[in-house]
C-alpha atoms as a PDB file:
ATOM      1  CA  UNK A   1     -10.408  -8.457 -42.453  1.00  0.00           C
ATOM      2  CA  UNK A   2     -13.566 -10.347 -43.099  1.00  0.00           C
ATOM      3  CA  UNK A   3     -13.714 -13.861 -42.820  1.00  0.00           C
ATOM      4  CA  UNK A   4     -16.133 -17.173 -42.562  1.00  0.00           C
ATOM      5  CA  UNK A   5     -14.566 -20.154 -41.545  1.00  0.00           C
ATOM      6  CA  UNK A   6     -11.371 -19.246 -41.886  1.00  0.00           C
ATOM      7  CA  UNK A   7      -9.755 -21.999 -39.813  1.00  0.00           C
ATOM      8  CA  UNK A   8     -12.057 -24.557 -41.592  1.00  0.00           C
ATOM      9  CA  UNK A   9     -10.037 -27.559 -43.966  1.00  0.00           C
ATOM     10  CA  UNK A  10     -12.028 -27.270 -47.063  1.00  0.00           C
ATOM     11  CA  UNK A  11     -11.946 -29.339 -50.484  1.00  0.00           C
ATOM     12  CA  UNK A  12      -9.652 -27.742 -52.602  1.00  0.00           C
ATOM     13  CA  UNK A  13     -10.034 -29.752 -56.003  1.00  0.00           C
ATOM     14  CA  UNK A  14      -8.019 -28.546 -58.773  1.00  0.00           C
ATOM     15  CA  UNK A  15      -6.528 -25.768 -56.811  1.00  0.00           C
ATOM     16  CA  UNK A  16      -4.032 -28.392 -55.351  1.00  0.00           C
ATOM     17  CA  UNK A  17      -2.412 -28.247 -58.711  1.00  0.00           C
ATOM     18  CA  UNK A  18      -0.579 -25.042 -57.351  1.00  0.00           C
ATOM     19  CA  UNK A  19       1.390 -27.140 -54.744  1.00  0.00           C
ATOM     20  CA  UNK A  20       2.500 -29.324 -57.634  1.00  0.00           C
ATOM     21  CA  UNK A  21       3.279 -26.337 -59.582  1.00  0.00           C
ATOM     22  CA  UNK A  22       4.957 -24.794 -56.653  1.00  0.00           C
ATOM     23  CA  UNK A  23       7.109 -27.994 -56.186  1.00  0.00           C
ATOM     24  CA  UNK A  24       8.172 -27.665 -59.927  1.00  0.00           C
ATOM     25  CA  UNK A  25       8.899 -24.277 -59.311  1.00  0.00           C
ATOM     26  CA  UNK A  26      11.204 -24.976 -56.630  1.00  0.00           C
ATOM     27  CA  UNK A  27      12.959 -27.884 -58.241  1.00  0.00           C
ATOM     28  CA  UNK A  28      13.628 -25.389 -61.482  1.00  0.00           C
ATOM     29  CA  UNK A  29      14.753 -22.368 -58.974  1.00  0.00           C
ATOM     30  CA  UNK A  30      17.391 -24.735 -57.281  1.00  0.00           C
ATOM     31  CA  UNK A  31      18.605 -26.104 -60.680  1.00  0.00           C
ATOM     32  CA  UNK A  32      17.521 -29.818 -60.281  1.00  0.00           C
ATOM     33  CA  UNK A  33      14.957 -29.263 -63.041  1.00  0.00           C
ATOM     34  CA  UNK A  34      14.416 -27.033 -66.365  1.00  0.00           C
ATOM     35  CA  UNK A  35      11.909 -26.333 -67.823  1.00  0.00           C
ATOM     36  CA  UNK A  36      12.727 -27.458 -70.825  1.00  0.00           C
ATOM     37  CA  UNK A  37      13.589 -30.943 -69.685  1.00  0.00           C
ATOM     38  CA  UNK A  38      11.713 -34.160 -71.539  1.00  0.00           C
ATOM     39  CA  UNK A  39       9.892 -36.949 -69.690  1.00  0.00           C
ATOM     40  CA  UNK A  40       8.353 -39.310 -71.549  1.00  0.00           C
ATOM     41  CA  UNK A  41       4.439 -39.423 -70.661  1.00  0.00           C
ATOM     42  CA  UNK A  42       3.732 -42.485 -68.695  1.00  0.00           C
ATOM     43  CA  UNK A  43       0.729 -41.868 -66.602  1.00  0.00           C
ATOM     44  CA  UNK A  44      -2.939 -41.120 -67.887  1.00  0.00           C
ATOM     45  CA  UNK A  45      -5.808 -39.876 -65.526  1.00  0.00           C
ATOM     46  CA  UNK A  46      -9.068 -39.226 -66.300  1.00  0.00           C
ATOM     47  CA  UNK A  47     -10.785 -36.090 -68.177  1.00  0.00           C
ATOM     48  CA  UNK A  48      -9.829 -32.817 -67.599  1.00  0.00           C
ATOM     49  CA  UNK A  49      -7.593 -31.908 -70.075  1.00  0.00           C
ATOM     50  CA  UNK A  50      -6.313 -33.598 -73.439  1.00  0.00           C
ATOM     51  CA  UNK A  51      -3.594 -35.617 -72.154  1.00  0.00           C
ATOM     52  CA  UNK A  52      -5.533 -38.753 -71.732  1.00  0.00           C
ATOM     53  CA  UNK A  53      -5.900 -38.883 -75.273  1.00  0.00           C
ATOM     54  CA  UNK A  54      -1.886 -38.474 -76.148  1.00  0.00           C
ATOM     55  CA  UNK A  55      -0.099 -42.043 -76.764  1.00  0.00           C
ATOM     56  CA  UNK A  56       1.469 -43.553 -73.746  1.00  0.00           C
ATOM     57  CA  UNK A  57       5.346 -42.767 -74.192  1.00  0.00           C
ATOM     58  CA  UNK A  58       4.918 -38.928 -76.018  1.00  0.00           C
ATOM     59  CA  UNK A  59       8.000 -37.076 -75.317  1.00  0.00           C
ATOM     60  CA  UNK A  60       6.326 -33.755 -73.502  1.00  0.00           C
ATOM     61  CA  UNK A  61       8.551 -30.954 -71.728  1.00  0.00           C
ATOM     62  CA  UNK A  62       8.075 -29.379 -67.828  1.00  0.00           C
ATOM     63  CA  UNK A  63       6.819 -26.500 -69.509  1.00  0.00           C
ATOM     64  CA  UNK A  64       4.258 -28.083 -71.903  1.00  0.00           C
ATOM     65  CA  UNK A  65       2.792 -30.561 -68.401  1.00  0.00           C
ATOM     66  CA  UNK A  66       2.903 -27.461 -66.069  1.00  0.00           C
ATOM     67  CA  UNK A  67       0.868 -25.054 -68.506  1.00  0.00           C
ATOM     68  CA  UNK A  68      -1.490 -27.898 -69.598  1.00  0.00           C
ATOM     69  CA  UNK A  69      -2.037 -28.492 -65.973  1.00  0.00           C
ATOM     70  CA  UNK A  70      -2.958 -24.813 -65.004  1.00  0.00           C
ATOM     71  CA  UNK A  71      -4.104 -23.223 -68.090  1.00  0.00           C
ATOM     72  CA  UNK A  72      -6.722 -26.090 -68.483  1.00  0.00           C
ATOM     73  CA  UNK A  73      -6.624 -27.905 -65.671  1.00  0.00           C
ATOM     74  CA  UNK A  74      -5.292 -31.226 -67.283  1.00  0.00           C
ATOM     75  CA  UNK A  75      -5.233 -34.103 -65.052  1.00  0.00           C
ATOM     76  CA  UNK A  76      -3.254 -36.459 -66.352  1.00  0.00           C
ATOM     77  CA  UNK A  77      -0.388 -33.395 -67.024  1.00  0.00           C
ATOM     78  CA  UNK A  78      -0.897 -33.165 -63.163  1.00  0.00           C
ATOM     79  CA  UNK A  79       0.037 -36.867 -62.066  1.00  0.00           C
ATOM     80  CA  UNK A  80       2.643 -36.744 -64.644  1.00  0.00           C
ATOM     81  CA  UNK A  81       4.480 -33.844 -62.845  1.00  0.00           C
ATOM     82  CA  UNK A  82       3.767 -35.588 -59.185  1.00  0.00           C
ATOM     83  CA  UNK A  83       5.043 -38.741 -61.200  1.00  0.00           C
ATOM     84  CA  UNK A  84       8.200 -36.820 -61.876  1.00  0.00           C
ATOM     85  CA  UNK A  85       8.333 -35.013 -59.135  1.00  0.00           C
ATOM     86  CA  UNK A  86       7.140 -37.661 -56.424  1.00  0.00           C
ATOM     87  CA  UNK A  87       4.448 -37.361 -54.349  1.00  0.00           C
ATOM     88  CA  UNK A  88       7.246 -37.411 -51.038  1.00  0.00           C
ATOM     89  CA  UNK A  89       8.027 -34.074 -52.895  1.00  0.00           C
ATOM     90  CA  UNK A  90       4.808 -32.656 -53.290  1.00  0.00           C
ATOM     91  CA  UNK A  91       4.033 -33.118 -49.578  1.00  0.00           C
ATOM     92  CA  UNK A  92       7.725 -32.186 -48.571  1.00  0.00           C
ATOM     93  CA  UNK A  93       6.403 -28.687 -50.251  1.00  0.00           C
ATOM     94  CA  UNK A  94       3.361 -28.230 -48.872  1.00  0.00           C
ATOM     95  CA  UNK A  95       4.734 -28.647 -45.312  1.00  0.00           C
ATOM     96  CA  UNK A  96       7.249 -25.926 -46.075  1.00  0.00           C
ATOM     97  CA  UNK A  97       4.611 -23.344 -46.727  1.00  0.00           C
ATOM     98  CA  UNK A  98       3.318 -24.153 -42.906  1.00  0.00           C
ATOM     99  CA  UNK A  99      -0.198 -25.909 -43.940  1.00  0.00           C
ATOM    100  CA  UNK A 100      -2.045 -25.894 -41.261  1.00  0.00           C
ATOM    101  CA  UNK A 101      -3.275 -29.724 -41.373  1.00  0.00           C
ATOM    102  CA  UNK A 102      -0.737 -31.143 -43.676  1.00  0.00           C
ATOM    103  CA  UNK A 103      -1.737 -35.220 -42.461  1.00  0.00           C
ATOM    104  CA  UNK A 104      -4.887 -34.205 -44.130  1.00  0.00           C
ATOM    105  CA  UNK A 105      -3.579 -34.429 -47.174  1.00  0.00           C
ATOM    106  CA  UNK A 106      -1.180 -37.463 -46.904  1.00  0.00           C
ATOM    107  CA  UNK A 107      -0.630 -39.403 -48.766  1.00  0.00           C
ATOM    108  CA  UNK A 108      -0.802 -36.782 -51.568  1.00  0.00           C
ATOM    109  CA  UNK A 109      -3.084 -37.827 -54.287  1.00  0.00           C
ATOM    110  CA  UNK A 110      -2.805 -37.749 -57.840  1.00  0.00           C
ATOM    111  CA  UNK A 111      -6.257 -37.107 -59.767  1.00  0.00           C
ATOM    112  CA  UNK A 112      -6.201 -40.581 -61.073  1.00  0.00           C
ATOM    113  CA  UNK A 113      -6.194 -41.984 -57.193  1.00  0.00           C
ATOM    114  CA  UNK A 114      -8.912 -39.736 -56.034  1.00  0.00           C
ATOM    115  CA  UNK A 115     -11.092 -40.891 -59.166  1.00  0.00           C
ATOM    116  CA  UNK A 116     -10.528 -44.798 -58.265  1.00  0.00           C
ATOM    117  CA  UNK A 117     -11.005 -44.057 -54.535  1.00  0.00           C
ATOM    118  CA  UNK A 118     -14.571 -42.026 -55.477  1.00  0.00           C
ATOM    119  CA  UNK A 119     -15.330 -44.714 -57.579  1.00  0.00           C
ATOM    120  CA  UNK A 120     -14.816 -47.492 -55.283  1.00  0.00           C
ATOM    121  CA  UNK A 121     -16.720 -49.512 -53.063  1.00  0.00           C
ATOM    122  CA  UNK A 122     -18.500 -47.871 -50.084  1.00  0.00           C
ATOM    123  CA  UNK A 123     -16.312 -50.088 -47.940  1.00  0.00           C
ATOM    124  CA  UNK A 124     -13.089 -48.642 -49.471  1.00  0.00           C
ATOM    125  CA  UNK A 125     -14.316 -45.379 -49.509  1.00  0.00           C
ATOM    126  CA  UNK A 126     -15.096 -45.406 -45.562  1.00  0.00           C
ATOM    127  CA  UNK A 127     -12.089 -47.172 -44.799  1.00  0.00           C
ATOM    128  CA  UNK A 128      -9.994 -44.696 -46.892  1.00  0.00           C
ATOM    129  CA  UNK A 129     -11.900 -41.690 -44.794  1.00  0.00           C
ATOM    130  CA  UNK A 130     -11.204 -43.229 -41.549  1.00  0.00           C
ATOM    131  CA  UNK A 131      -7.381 -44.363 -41.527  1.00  0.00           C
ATOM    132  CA  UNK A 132      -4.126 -42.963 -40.982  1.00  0.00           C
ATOM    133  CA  UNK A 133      -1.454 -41.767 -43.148  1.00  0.00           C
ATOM    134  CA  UNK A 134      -0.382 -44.901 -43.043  1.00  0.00           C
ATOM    135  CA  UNK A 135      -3.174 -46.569 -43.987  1.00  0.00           C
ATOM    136  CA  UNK A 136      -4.593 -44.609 -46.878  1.00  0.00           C
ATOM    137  CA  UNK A 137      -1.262 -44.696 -47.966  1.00  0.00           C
ATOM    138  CA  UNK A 138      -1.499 -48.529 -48.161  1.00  0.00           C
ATOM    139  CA  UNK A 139      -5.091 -48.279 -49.805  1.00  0.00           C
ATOM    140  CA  UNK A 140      -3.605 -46.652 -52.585  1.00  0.00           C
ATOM    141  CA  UNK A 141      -0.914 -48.771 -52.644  1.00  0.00           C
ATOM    142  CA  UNK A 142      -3.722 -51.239 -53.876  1.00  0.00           C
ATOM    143  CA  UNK A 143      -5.951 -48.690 -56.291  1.00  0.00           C
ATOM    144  CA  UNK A 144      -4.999 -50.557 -59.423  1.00  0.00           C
ATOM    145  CA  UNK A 145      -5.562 -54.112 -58.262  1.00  0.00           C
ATOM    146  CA  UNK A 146      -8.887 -54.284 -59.730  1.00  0.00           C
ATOM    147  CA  UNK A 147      -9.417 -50.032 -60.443  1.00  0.00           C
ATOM    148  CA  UNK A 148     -13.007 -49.213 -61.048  1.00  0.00           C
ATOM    149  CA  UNK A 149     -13.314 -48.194 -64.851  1.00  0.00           C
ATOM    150  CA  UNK A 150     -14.121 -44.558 -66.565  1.00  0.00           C
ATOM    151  CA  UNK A 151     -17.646 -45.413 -67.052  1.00  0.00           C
ATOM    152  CA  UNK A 152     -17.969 -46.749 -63.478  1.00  0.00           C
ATOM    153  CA  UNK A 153     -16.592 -43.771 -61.719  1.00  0.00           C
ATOM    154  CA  UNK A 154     -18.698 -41.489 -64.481  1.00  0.00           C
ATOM    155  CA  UNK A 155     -21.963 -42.984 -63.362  1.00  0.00           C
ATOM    156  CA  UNK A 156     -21.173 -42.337 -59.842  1.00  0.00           C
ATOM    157  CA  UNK A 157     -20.589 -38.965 -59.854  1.00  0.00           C
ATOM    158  CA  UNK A 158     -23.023 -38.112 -61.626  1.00  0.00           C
ATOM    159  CA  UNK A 159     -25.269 -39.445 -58.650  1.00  0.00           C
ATOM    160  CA  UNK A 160     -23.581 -35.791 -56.784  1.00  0.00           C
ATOM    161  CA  UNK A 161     -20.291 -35.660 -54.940  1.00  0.00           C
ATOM    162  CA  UNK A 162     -18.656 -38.068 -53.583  1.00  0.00           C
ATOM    163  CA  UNK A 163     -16.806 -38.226 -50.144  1.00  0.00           C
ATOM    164  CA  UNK A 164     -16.180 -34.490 -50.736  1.00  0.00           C
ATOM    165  CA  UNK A 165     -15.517 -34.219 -47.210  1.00  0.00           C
ATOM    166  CA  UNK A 166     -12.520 -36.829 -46.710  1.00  0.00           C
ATOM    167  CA  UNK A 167     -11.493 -37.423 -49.985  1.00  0.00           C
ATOM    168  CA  UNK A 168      -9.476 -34.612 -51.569  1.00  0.00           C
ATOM    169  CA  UNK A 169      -6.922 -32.192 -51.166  1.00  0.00           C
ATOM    170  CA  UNK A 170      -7.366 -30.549 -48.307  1.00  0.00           C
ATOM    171  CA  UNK A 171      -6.719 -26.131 -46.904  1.00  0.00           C
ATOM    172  CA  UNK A 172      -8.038 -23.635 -45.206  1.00  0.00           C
ATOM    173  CA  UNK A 173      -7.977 -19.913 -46.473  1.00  0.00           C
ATOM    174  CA  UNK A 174      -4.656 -19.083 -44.595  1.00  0.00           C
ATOM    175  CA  UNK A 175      -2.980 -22.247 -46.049  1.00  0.00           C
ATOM    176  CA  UNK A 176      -4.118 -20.744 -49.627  1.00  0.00           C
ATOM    177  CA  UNK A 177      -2.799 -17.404 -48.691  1.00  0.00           C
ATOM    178  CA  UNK A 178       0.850 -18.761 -47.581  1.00  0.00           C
ATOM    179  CA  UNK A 179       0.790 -20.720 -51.145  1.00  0.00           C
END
């Protein structure tokens, strides 16, 4: 085979939805979940997807959050099913398919999380990049203290990426391929 990089940790953006979805999938094929089961929505995140825009406390199934999540890329359907899930799951799931750098990606984000990181102060941001586990883990603990608004994290994006480079999900090609 052909390769560049191969052993390189790159950003994987929405493709970390499949370790949610593959942490669903689990759940379902052990019988702790169905796909049919109702949560009630309880979470919002910020554009992609439609979700944001449903009222807080809309009765939606598995199914419906797992096919808005990868048929559209919905965000806020995505923290919903870590919500339900637990992010302790989500990471307990990506170990099992032997990722390569799993600390990368603890704790594991939802999309809301990596927004109000991005969209925080260049202090936050650098301390987020720098620390542990255990300290990004308390960092987030604290993302809705004072959480940096649509409009804020908007405007600075749209100055170009942000932190791509700590701040994300986190695989390299082989970890894509075991997924």
């Amino acid at each position: 085979t052909l390769s560049i990089n191969a052993g390189a940790q790159m950003p994987l953006g929405s493709a970390m939805k499949l370790y949610v979805l593959g942490a669903l999938g689990e759940e379902i094929a052990k019988g702790k979940r169905a796909w049919d089961d109702i949560v009630v929505l309880n979470t919002k995140s910020f554009p992609s997807g439609q979700m944001q825009e449903w009222p807080m406390g809309s009765p939606v199934t598995l199914h419906t959050l797992a096919s808005l999540m990868i048929s559209i890329s919905d965000n806020t359907a995505t923290d919903q099913l870590i919500r339900v899930l637990g992010r302790d799951r989500v990471e307990e799931y990506m170990r099992g398919t032997d990722h390569s750098a799993a600390a990368l990606n603890t704790p594991w984000l939802t999309t809301r999380e990596l927004f109000l990181i991005k969209g925080s102060s260049q202090q936050s941001l650098e301390a987020y990049s720098d620390g542990s586990p255990q300290l990004r883990a308390a960092i987030v603990g604290r993302l809705e203290d004072n959480p940096a608004t649509q409009d804020q994290i908007t405007a600075k994006l749209a100055e170009g990426p942000v932190a791509i480079e700590t701040v994300e999900w986190f695989a390299n090609s082989g970890d894509l391929a075991g997924l």
